[in-house]
Protein backbone atom coordinates (compact mmCIF):
# COMPACT_ATOMS: atom_id res chain seq x y z
CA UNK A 1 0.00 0.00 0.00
CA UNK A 2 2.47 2.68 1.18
CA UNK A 3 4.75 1.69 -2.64
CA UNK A 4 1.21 2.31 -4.35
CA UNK A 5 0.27 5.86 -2.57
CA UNK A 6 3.96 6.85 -3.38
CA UNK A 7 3.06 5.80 -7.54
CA UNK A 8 -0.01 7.75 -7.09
CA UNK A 9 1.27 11.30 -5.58
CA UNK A 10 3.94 10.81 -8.28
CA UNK A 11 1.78 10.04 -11.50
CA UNK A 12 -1.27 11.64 -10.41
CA UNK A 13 -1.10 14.28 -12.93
CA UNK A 14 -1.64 11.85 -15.61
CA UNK A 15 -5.22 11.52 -14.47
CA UNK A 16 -6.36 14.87 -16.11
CA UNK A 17 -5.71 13.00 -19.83
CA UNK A 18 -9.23 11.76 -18.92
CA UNK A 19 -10.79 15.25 -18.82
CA UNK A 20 -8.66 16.21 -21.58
CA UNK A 21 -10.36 13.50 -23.45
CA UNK A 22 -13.41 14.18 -22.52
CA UNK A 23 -13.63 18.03 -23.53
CA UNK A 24 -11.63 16.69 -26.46
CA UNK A 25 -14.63 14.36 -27.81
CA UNK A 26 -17.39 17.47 -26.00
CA UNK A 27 -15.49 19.88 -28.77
CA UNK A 28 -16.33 17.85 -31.76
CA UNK A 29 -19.26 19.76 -32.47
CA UNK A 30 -17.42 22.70 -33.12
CA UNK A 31 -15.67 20.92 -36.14
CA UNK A 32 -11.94 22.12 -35.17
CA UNK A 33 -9.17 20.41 -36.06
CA UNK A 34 -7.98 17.73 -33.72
CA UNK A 35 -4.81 19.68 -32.81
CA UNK A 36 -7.06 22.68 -31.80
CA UNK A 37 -9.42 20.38 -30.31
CA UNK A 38 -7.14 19.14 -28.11
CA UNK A 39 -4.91 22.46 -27.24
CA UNK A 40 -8.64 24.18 -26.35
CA UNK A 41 -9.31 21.06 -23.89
CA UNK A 42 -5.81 20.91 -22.35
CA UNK A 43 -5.94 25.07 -22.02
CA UNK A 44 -9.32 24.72 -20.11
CA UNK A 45 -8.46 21.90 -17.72
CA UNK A 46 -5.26 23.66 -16.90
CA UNK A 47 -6.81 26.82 -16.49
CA UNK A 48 -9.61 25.02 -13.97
CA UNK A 49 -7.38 23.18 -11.86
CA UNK A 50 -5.12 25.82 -11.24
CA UNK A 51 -7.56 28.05 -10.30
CA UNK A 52 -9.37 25.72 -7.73
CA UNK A 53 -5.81 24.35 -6.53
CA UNK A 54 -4.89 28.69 -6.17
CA UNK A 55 -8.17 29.46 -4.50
CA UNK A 56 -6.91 26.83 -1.71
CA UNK A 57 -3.52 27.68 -1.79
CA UNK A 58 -4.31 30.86 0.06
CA UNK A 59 -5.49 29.38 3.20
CA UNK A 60 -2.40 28.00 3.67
CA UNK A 61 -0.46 31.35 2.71
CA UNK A 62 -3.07 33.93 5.06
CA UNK A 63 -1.72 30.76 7.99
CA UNK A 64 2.21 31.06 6.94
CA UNK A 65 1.97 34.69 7.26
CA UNK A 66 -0.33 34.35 10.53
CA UNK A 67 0.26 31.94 13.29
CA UNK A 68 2.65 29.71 11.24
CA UNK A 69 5.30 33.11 11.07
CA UNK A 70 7.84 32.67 13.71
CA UNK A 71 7.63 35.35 16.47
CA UNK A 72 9.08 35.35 19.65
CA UNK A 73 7.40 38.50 21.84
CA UNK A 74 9.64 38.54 25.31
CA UNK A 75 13.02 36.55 26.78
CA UNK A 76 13.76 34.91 29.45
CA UNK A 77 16.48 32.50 30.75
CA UNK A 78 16.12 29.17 32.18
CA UNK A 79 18.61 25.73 32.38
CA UNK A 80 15.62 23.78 32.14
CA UNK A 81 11.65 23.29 30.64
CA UNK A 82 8.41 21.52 30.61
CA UNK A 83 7.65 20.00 27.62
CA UNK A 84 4.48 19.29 26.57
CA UNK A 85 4.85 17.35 23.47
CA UNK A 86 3.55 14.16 22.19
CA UNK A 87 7.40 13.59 21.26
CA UNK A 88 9.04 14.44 24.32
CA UNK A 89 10.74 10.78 24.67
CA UNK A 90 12.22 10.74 21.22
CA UNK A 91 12.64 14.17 19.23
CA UNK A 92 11.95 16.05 22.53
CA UNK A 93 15.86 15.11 23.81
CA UNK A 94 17.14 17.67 21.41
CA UNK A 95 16.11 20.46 23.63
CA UNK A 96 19.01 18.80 25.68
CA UNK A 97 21.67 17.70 23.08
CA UNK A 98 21.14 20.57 20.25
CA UNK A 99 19.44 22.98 22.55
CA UNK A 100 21.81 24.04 25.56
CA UNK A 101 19.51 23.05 28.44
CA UNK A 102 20.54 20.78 31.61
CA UNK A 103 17.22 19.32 31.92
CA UNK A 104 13.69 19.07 31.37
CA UNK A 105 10.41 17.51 32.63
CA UNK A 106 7.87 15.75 30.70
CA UNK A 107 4.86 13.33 30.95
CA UNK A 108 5.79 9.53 31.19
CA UNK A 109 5.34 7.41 28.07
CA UNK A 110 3.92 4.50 30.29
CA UNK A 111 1.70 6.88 32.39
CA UNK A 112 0.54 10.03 31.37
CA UNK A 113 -0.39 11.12 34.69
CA UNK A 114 3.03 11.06 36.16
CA UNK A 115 5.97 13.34 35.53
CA UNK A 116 9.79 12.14 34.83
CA UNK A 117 13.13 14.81 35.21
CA UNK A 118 15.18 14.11 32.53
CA UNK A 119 19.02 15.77 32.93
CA UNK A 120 22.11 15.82 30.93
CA UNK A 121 25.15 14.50 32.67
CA UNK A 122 28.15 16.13 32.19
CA UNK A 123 29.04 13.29 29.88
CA UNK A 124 26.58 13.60 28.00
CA UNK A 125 24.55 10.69 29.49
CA UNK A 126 20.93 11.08 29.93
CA UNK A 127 19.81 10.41 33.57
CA UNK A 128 14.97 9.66 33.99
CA UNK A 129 13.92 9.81 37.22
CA UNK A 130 10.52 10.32 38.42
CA UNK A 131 9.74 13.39 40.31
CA UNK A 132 6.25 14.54 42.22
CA UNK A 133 5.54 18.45 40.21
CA UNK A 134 6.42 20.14 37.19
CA UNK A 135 9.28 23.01 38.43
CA UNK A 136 10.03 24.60 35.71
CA UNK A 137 8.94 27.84 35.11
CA UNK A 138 8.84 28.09 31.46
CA UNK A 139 6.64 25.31 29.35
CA UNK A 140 7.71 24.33 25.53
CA UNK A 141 4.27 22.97 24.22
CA UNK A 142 4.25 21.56 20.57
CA UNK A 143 0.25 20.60 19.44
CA UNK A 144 -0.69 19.43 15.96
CA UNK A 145 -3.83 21.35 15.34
CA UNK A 146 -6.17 21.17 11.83
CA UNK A 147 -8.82 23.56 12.18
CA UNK A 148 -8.06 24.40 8.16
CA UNK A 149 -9.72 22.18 5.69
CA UNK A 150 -6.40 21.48 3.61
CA UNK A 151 -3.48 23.01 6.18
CA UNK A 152 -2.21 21.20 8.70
CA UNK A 153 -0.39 22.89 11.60
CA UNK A 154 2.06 21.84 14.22
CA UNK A 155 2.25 24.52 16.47
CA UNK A 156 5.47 25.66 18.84
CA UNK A 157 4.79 27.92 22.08
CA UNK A 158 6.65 29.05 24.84
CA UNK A 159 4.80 30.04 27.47
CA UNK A 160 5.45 31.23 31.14
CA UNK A 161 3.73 28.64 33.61
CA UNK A 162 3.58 31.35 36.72
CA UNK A 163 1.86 34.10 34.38
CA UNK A 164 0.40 32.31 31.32
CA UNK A 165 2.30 34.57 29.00
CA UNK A 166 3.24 33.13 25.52
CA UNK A 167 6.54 34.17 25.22
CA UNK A 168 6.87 33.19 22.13
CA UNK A 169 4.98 30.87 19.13
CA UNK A 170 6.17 29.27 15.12
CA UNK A 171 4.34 26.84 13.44
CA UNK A 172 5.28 24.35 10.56
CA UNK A 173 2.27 24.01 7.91
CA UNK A 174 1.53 21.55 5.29
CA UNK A 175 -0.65 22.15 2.36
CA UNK A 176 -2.17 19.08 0.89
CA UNK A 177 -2.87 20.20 -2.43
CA UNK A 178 -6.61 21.29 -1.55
CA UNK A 179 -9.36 19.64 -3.59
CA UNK A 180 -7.07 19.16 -6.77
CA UNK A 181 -4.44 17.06 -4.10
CA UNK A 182 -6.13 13.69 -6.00
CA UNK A 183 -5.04 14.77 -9.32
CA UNK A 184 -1.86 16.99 -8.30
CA UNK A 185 -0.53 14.29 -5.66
CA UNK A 186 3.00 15.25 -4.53
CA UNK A 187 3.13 18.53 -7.38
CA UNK A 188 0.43 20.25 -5.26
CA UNK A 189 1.48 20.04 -1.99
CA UNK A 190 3.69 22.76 -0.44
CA UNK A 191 5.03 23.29 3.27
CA UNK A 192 6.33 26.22 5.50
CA UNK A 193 8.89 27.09 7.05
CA UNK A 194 11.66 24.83 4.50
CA UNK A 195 15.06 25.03 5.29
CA UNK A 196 15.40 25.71 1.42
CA UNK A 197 13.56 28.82 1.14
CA UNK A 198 12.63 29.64 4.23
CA UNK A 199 16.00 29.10 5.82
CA UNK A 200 15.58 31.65 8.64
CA UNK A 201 11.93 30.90 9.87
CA UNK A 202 13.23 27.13 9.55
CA UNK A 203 15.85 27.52 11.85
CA UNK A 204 13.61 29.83 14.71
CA UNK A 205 10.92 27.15 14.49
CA UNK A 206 13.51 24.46 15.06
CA UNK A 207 15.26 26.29 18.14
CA UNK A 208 12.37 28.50 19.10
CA UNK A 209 12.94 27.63 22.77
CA UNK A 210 16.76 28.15 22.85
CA UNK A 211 15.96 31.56 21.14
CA UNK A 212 14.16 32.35 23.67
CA UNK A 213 15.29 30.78 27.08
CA UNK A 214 19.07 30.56 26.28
């Protein structure tokens, strides 16, 4: 299944020869050569599937420029975190090997109603160990939120725990391609921030906390 849906978003644009076709055989009546026939067809499919697939588009664009856009609104400094994120116990450990902090706490994997302290030896070993409250002051919490019909959003916040301040706030975003996605597969999907052309909002969403903690 997953080798077929990787054909499909590749190929996919091959399924508007059937419309093509269609219009093709529809424009008979109008006694134009094939060529024409078929250039008319192509122009109006085109033309109709870019529009819808634009139309969509800028949902994702007004979000990229809204809540996706990296901003971080006051500082603060801190050696550790709470992080609230679904993937605290596996891409959540960068905060202590890429990020600069000494430790963090987070909800346990086996029991979500328990906390662990996680801290970087001076080794770099990393030491779990259960502990009875969240004491950090500052809170890193990552949600995945779709309230768009064709944008999903992972949202980044930093937010102060004793005031409820949100320091600061990126998301990444992921266009699916809108209605035309079953015809445009892969071609109409786009995604923000990328480290290719969005180099510097990539790199605040990434490190967002360290930007603003460290």
């Amino acid at each position: 299944m997953w080798g077929l849906g990787i054909l499909w978003a590749v190929t996919a644009p091959l399924l508007l020869l059937v419309p093509v076709w269609l219009l093709t055989v529809l424009l008979s009546f109008t006694r134009w050569p094939r060529r024409v026939r078929i250039a008319a067809a192509a122009g109006l499919v085109i033309v109709a599937v870019s529009t819808t697939w634009w139309l969509d588009y800028k949902e994702f664009v007004s979000i990229c420029e809204g809540v996706g856009k990296p901003r971080i609104f006051m500082r603060g400094a801190a050696d550790g975190i709470y992080l609230d994120s679904p993937t605290a116990n596996s891409f959540g450990m960068s905060y202590l090997h890429e990020q600069g902090f000494a430790w963090m706490e987070m909800r346990s994997i086996y029991d979500r109603t328990k906390i662990e302290r996680v801290t970087r030896e001076p080794n770099g070993q990393i030491r779990t160990e259960p502990t009875d409250t969240i004491s950090a002051r500052y809170e890193v919490r990552e949600t995945f939120e779709k309230p768009y019909p064709h944008t999903a959003l992972n949202m980044k916040r930093v937010i102060d725990r004793q005031t409820g301040i949100i320091m600061a706030q990126a998301g990444s975003a992921n266009f699916n391609g809108g209605r035309m996605q079953w015809v445009l597969g892969v071609y109409g999907t786009r995604s923000f921030p990328s480290a290719m052309t969005n180099s510097a909002d990539f790199q605040t969403y990434y490190y967002l906390a360290q930007r603003t903690l460290r």
